[in-house]
Structures are given as C-alpha cells and as structure tokens.
C-alpha atoms as a PDB file:
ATOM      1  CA  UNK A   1     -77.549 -84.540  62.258  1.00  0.00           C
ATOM      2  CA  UNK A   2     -80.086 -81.768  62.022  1.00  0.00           C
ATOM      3  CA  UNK A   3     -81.241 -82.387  65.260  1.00  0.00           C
ATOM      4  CA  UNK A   4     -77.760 -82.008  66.526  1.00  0.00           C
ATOM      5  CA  UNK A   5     -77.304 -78.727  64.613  1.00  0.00           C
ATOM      6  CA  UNK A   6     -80.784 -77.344  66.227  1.00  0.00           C
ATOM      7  CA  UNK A   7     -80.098 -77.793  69.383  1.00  0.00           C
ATOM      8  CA  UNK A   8     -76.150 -76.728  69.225  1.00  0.00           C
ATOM      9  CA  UNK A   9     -77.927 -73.598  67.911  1.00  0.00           C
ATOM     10  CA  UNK A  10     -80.710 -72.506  70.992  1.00  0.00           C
ATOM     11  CA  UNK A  11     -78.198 -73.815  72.916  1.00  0.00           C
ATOM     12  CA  UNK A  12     -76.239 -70.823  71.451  1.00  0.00           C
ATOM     13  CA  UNK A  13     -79.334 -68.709  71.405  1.00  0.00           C
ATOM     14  CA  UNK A  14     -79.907 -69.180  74.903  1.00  0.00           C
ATOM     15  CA  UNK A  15     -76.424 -68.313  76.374  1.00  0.00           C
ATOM     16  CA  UNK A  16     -76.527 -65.183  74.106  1.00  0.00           C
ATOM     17  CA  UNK A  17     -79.485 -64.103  75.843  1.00  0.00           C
ATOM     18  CA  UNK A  18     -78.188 -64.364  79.328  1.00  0.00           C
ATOM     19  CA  UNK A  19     -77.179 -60.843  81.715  1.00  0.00           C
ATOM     20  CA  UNK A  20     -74.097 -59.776  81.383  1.00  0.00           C
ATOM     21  CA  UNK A  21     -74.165 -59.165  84.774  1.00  0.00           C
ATOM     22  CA  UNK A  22     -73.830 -63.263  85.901  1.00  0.00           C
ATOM     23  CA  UNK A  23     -70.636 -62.823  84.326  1.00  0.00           C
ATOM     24  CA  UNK A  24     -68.004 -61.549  86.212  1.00  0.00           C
ATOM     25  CA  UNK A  25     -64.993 -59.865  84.891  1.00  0.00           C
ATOM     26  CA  UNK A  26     -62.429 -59.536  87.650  1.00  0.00           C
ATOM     27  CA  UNK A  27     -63.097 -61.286  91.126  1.00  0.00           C
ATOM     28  CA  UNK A  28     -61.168 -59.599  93.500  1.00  0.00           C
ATOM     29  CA  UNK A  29     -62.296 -61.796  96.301  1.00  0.00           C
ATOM     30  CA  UNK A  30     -60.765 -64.863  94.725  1.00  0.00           C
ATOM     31  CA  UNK A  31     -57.696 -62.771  95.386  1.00  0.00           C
ATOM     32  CA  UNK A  32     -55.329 -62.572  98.264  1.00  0.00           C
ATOM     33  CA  UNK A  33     -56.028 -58.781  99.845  1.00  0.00           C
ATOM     34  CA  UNK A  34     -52.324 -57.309  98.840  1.00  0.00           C
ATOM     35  CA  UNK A  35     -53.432 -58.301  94.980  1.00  0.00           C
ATOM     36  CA  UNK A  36     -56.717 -57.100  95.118  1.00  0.00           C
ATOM     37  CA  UNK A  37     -55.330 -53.758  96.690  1.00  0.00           C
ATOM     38  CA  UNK A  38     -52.438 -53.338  93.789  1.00  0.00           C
ATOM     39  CA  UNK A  39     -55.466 -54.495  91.217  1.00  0.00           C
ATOM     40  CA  UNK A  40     -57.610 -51.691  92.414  1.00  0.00           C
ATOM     41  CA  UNK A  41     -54.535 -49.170  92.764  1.00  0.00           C
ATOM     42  CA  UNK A  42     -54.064 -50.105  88.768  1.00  0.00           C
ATOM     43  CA  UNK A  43     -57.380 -49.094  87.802  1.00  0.00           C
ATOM     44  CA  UNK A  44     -56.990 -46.406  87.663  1.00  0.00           C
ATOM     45  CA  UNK A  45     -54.739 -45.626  84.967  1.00  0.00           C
ATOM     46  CA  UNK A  46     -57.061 -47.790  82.850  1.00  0.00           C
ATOM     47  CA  UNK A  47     -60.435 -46.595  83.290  1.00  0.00           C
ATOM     48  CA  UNK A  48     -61.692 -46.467  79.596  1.00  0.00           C
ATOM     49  CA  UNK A  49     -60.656 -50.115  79.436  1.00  0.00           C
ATOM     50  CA  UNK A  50     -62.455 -51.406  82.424  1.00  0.00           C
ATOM     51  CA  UNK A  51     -65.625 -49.383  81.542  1.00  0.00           C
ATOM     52  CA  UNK A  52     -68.603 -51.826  82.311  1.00  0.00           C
ATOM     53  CA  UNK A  53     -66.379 -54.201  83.208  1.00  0.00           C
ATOM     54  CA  UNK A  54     -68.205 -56.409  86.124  1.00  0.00           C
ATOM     55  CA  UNK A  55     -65.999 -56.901  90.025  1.00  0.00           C
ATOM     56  CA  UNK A  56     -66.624 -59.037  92.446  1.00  0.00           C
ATOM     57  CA  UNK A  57     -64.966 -57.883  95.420  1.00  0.00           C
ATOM     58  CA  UNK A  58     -64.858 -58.276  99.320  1.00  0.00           C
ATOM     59  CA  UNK A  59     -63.769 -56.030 101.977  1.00  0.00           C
ATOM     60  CA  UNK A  60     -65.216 -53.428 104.677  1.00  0.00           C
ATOM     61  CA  UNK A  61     -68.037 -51.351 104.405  1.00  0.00           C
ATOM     62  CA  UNK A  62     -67.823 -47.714 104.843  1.00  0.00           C
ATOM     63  CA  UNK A  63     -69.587 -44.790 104.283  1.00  0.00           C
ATOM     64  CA  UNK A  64     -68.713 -41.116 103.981  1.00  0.00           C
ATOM     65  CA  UNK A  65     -71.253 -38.740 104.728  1.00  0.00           C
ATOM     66  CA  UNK A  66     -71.115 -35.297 103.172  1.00  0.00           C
ATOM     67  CA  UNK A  67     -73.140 -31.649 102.777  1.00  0.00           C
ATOM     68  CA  UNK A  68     -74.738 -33.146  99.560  1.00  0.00           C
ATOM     69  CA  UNK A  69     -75.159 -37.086  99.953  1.00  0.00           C
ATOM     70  CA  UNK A  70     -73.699 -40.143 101.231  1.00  0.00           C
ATOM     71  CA  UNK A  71     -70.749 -42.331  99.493  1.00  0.00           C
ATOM     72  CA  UNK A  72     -71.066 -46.018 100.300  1.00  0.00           C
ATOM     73  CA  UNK A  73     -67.372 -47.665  99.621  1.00  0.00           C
ATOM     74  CA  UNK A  74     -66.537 -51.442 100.037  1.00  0.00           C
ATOM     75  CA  UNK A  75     -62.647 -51.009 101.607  1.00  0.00           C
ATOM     76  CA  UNK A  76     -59.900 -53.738 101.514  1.00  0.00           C
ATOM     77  CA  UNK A  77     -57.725 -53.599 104.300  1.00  0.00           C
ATOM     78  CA  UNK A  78     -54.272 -55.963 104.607  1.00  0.00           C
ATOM     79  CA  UNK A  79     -53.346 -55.283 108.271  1.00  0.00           C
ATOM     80  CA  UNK A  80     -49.854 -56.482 108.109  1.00  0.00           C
ATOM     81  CA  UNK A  81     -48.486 -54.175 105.860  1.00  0.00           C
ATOM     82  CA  UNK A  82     -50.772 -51.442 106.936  1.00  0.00           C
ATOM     83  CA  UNK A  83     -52.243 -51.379 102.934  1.00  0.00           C
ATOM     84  CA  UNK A  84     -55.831 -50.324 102.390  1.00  0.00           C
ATOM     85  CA  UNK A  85     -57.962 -49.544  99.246  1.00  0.00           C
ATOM     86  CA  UNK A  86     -61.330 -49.162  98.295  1.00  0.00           C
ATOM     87  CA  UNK A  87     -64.448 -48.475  95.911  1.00  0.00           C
ATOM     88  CA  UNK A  88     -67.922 -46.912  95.974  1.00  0.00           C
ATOM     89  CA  UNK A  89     -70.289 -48.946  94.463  1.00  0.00           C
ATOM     90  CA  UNK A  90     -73.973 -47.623  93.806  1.00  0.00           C
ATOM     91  CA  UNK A  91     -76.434 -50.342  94.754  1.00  0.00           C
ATOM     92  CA  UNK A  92     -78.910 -51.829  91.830  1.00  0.00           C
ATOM     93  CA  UNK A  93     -82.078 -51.179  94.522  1.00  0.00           C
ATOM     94  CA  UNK A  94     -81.927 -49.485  97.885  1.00  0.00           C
ATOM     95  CA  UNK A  95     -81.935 -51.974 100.801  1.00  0.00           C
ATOM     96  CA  UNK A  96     -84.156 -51.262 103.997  1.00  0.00           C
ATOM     97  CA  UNK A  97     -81.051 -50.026 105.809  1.00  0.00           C
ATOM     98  CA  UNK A  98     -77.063 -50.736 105.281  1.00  0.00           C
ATOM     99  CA  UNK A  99     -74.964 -52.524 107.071  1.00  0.00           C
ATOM    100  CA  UNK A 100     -72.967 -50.989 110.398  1.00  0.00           C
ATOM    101  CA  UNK A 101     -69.806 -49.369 109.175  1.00  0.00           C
ATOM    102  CA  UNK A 102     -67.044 -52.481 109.230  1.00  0.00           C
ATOM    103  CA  UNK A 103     -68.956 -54.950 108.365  1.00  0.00           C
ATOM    104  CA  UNK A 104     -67.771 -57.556 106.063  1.00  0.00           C
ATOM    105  CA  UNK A 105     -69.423 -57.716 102.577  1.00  0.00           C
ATOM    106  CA  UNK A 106     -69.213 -58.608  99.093  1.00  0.00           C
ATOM    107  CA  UNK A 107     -70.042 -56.101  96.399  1.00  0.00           C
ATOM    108  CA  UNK A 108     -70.353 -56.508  92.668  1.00  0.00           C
ATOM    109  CA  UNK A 109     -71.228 -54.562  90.181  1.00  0.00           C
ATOM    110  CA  UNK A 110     -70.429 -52.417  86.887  1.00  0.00           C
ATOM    111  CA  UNK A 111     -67.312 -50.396  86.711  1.00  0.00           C
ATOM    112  CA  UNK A 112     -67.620 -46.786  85.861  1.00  0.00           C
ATOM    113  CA  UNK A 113     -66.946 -43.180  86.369  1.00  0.00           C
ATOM    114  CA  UNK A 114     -68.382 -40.417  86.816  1.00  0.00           C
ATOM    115  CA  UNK A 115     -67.043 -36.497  86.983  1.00  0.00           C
ATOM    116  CA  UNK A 116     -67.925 -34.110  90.102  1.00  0.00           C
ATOM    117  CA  UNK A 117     -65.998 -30.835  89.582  1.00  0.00           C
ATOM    118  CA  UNK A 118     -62.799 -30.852  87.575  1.00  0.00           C
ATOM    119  CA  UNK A 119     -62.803 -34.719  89.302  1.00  0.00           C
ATOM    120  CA  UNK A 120     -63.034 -38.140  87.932  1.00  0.00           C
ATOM    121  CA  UNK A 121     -64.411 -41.136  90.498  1.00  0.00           C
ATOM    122  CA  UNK A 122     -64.581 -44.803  90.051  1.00  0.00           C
ATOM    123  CA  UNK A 123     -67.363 -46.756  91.484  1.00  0.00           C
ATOM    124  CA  UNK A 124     -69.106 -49.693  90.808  1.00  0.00           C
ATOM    125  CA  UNK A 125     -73.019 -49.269  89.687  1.00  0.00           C
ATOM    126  CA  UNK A 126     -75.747 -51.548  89.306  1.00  0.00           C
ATOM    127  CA  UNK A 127     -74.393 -53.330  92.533  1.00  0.00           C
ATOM    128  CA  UNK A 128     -75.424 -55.908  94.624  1.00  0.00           C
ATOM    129  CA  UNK A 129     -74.693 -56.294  98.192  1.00  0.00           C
ATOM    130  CA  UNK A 130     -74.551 -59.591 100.484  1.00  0.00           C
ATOM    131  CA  UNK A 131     -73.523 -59.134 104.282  1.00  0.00           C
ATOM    132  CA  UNK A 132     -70.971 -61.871 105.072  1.00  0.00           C
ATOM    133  CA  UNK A 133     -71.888 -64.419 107.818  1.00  0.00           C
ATOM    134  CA  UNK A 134     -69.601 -65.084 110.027  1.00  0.00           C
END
C-alpha cells in the first residue's frame, strides 16, 4: 500500500513539474475556420480572462511592415463567406528567415496584450511556428 501511495505521489510530482506551455488552452485548429474566426472576434471583449491562456491556431501568414518594426500575424481566412481574422504572435526564438507571406502555418503560443499609444493589441508570445507541408 505504501508503495502504491509513493508512486501515486511522483507521479503527481512529476506532472506538476511539467510546462505549461504543452498544455494547450484553446485549439483553434481543431476548429472549423467560421468558429475559429467568431472565437478570435470574442476575444476580445475578454482579454483579462484569456491572459496567458495558451492557442493553437492555423491559418495564413502575414506580415505588416511599418516605420518602427515588423508585425508577424497568423490570418484565418473562410473564403465562402468572405470572413477573415487574425493574430500576431511573437515567436519564442527568431528563425533563420520566415515563411513567404501566405503560407500555411500553425502558431501557438501565450495570449497577451500589450498597449502602443492610447491602443490595446492582442498577440500571442512565447510562440512557436511550424510551416505546414502540403
């Protein structure tokens, strides 16, 4: 019996200790692309809620370049109702190069926000990126 108990417990131990980030909160990609479009509309509203909150999601990629820096965004687009949405995410470690812009990819990473101006942005941080193979 105390053998049973020991174990039970590092069993315990061990899951305790593993990254948060292996757990995923909301996967988008599991998702048909009109929900995962009205999920990311949503967040909006609820940003204090989804704070650190971990998405998986697949779409686009696309950049926008500005005076300052450049935005990388992973964009959902449902063609037959003409519906698109999007995120930045912040990648984890800076790849070699990025993907052209359009390519398919899956994103996931930490929600947050962050203030530039009177403005409030989502993103996701601590991201990783795959490139989809066709």
């Amino acid at each position: 019996m105390k053998k049973i108990v020991a174990i039970l417990l590092l069993a315990v131990l061990m899951l305790s200790f593993t990254s948060c980030s292996e757990t995923i909160d909301y996967d988008l990609s599991a998702m048909d692309k009109h929900e995962a479009i009205e999920f990311l509309n949503g967040v909006t509203g609820k940003t204090e809620e989804m704070e650190g909150k971990v998405i998986k999601i697949q779409g686009l990629f696309y950049e926008i370049k500005t005076v300052d820096r450049i935005y990388y965004s992973v964009m959902i687009v449902e063609e037959e109702h003409g519906h698109r949405n999007g995120i930045e995410f912040v990648l984890e470690e800076e790849p070699e190069s990025y993907p052209e812009v359009g390519t398919e990819i899956i994103v996931v990473g930490e929600f947050s926000t962050y203030k530039e101006g009177i403005n409030t942005f989502c993103q996701l941080s601590n991201a990783t990126m795959t490139i989809v193979e066709k």
